[in-house]
Protein backbone atom coordinates (compact mmCIF):
# COMPACT_ATOMS: atom_id res chain seq x y z
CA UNK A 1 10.94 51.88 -40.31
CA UNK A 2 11.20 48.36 -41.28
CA UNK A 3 15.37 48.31 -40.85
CA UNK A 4 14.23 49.30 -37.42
CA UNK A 5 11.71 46.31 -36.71
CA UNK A 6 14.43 43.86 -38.40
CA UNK A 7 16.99 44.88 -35.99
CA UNK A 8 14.83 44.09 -33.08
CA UNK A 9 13.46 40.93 -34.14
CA UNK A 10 16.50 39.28 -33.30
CA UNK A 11 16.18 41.03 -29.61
CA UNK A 12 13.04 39.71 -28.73
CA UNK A 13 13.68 35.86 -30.06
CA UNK A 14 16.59 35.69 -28.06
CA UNK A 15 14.33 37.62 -25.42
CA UNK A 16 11.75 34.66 -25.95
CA UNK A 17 14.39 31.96 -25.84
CA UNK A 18 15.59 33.37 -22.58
CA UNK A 19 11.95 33.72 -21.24
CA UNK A 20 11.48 29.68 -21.86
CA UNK A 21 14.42 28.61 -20.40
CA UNK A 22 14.18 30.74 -17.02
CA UNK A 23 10.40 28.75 -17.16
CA UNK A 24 11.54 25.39 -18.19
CA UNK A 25 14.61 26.04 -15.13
CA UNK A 26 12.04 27.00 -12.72
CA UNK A 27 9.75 23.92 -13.35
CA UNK A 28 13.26 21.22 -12.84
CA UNK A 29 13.89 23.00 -9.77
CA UNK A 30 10.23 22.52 -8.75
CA UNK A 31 10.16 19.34 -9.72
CA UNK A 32 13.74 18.23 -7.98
CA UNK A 33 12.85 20.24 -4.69
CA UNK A 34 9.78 18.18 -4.42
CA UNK A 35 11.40 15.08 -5.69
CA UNK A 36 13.47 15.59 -2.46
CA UNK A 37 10.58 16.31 -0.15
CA UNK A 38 8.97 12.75 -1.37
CA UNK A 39 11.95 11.26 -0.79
CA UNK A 40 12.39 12.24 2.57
CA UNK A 41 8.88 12.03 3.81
CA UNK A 42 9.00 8.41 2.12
CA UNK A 43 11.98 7.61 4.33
CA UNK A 44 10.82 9.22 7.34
CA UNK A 45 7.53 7.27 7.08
CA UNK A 46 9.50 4.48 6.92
CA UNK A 47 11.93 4.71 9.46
CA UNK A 48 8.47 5.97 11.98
CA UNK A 49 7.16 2.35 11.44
CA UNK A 50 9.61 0.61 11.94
CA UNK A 51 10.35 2.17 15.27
CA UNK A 52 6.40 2.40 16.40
CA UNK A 53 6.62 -1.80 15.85
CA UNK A 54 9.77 -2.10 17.69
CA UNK A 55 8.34 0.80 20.32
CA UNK A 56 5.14 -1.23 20.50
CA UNK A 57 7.11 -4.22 20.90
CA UNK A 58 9.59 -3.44 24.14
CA UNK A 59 6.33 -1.63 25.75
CA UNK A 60 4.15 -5.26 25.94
CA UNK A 61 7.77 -6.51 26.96
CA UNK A 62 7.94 -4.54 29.49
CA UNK A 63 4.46 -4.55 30.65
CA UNK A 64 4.36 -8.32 30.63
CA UNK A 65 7.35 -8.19 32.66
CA UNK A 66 6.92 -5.72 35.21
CA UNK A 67 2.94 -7.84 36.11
CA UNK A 68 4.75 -11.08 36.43
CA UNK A 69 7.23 -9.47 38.78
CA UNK A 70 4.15 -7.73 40.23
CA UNK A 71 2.11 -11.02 39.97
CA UNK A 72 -0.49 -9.74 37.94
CA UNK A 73 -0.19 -8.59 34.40
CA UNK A 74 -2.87 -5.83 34.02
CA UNK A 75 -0.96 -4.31 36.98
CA UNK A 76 2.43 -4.17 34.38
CA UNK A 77 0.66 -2.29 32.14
CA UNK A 78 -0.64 0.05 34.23
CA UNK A 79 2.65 0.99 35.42
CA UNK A 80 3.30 1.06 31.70
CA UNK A 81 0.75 4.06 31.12
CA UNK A 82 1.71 5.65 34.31
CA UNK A 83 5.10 6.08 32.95
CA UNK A 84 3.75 7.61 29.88
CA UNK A 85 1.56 9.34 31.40
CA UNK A 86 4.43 11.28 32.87
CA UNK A 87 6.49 11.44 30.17
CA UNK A 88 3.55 13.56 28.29
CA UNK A 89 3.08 15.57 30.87
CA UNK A 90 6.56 16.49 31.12
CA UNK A 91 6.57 16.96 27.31
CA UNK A 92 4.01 19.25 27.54
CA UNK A 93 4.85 21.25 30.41
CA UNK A 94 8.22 21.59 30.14
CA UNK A 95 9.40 20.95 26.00
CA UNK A 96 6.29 22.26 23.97
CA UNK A 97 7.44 25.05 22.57
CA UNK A 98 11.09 23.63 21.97
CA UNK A 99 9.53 20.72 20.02
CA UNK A 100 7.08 23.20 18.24
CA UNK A 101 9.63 25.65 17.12
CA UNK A 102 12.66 22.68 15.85
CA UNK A 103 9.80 21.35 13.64
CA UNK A 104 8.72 24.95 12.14
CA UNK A 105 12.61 25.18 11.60
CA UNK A 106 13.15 21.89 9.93
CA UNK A 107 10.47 22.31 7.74
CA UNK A 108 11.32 25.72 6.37
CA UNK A 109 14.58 23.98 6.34
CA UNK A 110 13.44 21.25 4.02
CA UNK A 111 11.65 23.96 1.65
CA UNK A 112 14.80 26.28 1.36
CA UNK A 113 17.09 23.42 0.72
């Protein structure tokens, strides 16, 4: 009974062994896949500021602009937020769903990768 246990023993160490490593693999791959997500939410973050300031920016431009051509400034901005005003309601009427869906598909994108 004992030659019996003896010839196992080296079965389930190896058995162990194998167990760790498929855990320890799991937890890099974890750890690199969200490594990667940090990454690229850092950048994106990044790259979102920079382009609200330089959005923000051209839109007082613009607005400061279009009321000295219209020889009043407040009347520059307004036409400002009339033109985004339209632009959302375009956005929402016509490219909802299209927006909705590419970001559900980037994201499980971004997991799977």
């Amino acid at each position: 009974m004992e030659d019996k246990i003896n010839i196992l023993d080296p079965f389930v160490q190896k058995l162990e062994l194998y167990g760790s490593t498929s855990l320890n693999l799991w937890k890099l791959k974890l750890v690199q896949q969200l490594a990667i997500l940090g990454s690229n939410l850092v950048l994106t973050a990044s790259l979102m500021l920079v382009l609200t300031s330089f959005i923000l920016m051209a839109n007082i431009g613009a607005a400061l602009w279009l009321g000295n051509i219209l020889n009043n400034n407040y009347y520059g901005f307004f036409c400002v937020a009339a033109f985004y005003a339209l632009v959302f309601l375009f956005i929402y009427l016509f490219l909802r769903n299209s927006i909705k869906n590419g970001a559900a598909n980037a994201i499980v994108s971004q997991i799977n990768n």
